[in-house]
C-alpha atoms as a PDB file:
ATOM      1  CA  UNK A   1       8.134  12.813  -8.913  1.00  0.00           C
ATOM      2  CA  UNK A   2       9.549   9.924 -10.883  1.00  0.00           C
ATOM      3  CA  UNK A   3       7.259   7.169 -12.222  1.00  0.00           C
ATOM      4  CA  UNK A   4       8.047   3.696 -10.405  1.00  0.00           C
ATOM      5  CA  UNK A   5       7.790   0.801 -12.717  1.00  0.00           C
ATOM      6  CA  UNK A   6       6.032  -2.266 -11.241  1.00  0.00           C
ATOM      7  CA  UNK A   7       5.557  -4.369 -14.181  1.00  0.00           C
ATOM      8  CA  UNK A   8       3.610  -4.964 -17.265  1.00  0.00           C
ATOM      9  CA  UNK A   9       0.051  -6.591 -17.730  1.00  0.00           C
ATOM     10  CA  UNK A  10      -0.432  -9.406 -19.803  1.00  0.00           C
ATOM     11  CA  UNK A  11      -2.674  -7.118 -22.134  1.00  0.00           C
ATOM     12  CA  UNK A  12       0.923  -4.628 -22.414  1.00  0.00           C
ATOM     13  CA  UNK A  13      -0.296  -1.370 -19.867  1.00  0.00           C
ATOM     14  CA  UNK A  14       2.274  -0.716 -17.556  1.00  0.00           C
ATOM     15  CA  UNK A  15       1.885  -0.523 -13.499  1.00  0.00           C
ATOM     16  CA  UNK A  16       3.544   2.260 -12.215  1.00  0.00           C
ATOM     17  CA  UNK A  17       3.585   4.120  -9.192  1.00  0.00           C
ATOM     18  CA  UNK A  18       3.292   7.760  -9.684  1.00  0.00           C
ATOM     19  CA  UNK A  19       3.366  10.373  -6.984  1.00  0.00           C
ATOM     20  CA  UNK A  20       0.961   8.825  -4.239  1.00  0.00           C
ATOM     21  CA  UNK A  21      -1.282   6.434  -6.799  1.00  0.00           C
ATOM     22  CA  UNK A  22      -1.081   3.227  -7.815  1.00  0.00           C
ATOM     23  CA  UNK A  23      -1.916   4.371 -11.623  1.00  0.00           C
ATOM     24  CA  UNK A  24      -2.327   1.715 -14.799  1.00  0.00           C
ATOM     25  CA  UNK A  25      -1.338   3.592 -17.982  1.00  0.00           C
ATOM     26  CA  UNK A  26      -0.530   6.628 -16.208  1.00  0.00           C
ATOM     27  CA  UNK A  27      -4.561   6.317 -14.767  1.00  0.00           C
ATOM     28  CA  UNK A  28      -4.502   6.234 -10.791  1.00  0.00           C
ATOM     29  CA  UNK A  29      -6.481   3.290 -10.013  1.00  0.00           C
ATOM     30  CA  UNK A  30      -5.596   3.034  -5.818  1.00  0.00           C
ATOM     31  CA  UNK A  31      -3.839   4.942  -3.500  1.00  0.00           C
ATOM     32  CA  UNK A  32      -3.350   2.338  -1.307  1.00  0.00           C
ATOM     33  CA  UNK A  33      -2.572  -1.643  -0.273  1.00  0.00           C
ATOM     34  CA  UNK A  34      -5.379  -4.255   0.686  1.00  0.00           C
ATOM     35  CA  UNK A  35      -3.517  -7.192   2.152  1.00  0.00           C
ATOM     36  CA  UNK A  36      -5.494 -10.157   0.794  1.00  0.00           C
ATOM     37  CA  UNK A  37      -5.678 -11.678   4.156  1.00  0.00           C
ATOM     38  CA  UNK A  38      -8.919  -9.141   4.941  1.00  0.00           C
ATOM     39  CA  UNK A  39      -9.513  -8.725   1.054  1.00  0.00           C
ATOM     40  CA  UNK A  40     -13.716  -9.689   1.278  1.00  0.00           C
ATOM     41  CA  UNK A  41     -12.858 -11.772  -1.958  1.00  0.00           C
ATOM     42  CA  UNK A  42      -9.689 -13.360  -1.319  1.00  0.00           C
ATOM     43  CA  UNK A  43     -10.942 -16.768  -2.009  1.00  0.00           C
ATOM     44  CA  UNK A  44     -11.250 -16.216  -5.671  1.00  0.00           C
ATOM     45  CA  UNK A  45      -8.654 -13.869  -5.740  1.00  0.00           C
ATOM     46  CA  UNK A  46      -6.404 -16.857  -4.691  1.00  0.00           C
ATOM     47  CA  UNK A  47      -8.151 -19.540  -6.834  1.00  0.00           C
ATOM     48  CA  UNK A  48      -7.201 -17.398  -9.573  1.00  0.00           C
ATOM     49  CA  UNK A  49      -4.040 -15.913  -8.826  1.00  0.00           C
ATOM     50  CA  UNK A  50      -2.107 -18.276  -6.038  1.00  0.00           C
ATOM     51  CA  UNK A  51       0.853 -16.629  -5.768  1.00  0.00           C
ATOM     52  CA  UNK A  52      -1.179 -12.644  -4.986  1.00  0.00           C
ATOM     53  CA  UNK A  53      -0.320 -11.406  -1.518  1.00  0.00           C
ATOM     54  CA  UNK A  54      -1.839  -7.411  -1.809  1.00  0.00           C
ATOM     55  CA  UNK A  55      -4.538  -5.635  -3.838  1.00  0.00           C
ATOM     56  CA  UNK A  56      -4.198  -2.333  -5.167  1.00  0.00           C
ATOM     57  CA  UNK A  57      -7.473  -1.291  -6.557  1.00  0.00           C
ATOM     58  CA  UNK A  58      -8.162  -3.999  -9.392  1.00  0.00           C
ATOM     59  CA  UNK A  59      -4.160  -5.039  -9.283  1.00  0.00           C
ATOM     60  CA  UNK A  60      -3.077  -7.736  -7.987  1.00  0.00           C
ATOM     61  CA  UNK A  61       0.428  -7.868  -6.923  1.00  0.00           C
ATOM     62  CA  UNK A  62       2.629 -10.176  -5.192  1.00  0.00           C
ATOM     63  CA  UNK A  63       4.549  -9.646  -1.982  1.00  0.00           C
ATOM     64  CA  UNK A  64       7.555  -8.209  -4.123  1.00  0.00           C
ATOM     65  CA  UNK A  65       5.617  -6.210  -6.114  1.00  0.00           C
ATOM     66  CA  UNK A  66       3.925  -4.961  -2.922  1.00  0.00           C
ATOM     67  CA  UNK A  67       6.798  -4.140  -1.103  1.00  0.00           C
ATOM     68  CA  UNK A  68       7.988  -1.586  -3.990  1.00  0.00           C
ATOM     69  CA  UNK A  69       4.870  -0.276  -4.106  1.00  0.00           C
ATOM     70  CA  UNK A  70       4.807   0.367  -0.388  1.00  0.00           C
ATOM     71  CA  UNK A  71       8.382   2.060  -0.681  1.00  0.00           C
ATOM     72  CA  UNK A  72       7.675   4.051  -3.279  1.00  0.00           C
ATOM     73  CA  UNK A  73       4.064   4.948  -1.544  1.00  0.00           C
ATOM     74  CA  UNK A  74       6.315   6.052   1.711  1.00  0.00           C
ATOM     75  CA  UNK A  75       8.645   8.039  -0.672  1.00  0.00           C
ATOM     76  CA  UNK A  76       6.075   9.664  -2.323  1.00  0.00           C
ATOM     77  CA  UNK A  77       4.255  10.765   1.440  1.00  0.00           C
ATOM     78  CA  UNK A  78       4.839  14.378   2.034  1.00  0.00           C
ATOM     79  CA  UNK A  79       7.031  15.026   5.367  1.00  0.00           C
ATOM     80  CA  UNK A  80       5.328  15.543   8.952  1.00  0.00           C
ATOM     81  CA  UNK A  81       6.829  18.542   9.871  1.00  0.00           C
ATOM     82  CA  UNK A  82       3.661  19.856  12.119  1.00  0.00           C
ATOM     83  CA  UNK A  83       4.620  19.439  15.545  1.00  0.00           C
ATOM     84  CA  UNK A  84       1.399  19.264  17.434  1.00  0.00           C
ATOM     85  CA  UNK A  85       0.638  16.442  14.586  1.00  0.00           C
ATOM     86  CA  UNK A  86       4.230  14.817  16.028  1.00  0.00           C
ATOM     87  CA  UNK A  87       2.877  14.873  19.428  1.00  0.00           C
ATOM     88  CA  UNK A  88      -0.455  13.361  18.790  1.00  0.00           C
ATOM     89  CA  UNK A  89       1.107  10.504  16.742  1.00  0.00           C
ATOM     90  CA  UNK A  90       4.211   9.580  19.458  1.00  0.00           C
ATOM     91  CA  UNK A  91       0.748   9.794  21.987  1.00  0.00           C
ATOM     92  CA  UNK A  92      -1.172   7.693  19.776  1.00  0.00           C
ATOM     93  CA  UNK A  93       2.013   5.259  19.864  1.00  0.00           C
ATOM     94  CA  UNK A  94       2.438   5.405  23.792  1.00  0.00           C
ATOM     95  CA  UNK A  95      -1.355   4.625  24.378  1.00  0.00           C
ATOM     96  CA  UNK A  96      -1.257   1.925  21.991  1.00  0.00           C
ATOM     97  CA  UNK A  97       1.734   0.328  23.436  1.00  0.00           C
ATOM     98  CA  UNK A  98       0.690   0.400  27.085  1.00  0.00           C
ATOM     99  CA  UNK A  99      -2.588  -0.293  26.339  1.00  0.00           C
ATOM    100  CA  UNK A 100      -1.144  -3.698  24.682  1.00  0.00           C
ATOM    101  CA  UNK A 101       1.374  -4.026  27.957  1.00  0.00           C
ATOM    102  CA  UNK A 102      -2.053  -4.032  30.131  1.00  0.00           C
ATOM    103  CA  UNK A 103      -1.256  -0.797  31.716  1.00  0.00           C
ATOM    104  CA  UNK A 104      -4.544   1.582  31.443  1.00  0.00           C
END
């Protein structure tokens, strides 16, 4: 799979997405995003860095940034081709949706 270039640190190592990692200087760091609204440290986060919207691991990123990083995490997802794992998730769905309807 094809590195995705997010953008360069101040200190000149390169963000990248790479396969299914979040990876800084080719080093996978996350494998996921932390929106900073639940981030436990979010306060200083935003002192520090007003305009950060995710966390990846020790990267901040802005909603942008984020937003490639979540396409290129999707890309990077292998294909659900299982079908009893199809089933369980369009279940999961239906539950969830009724459940938020008020039907039980």
């Amino acid at each position: 799979m094809e590195p995705v270039f997010i953008r360069t640190t101040s200190d000149g190592r390169k963000i990248e997405v790479i396969g299914p990692n979040v990876c800084v200087d080719g080093k996978p760091v996350a494998n996921s995003l932390v929106d900073l609204k639940v981030h436990p440290n979010r306060e200083a986060i935003l002192f520090t860095l007003p305009n950060a919207a995710f966390m990846a691991g020790p990267v901040v990123l802005t909603a942008e940034e984020a937003s490639v990083v979540r396409g290129a995490l999707a890309a990077a997802a292998p294909a659900m081709t299982d079908r009893i794992e199809i089933t369980e998730r369009f279940r999961a769905a239906w539950n969830k949706r009724n459940h938020e309807a008020g039907i039980e």
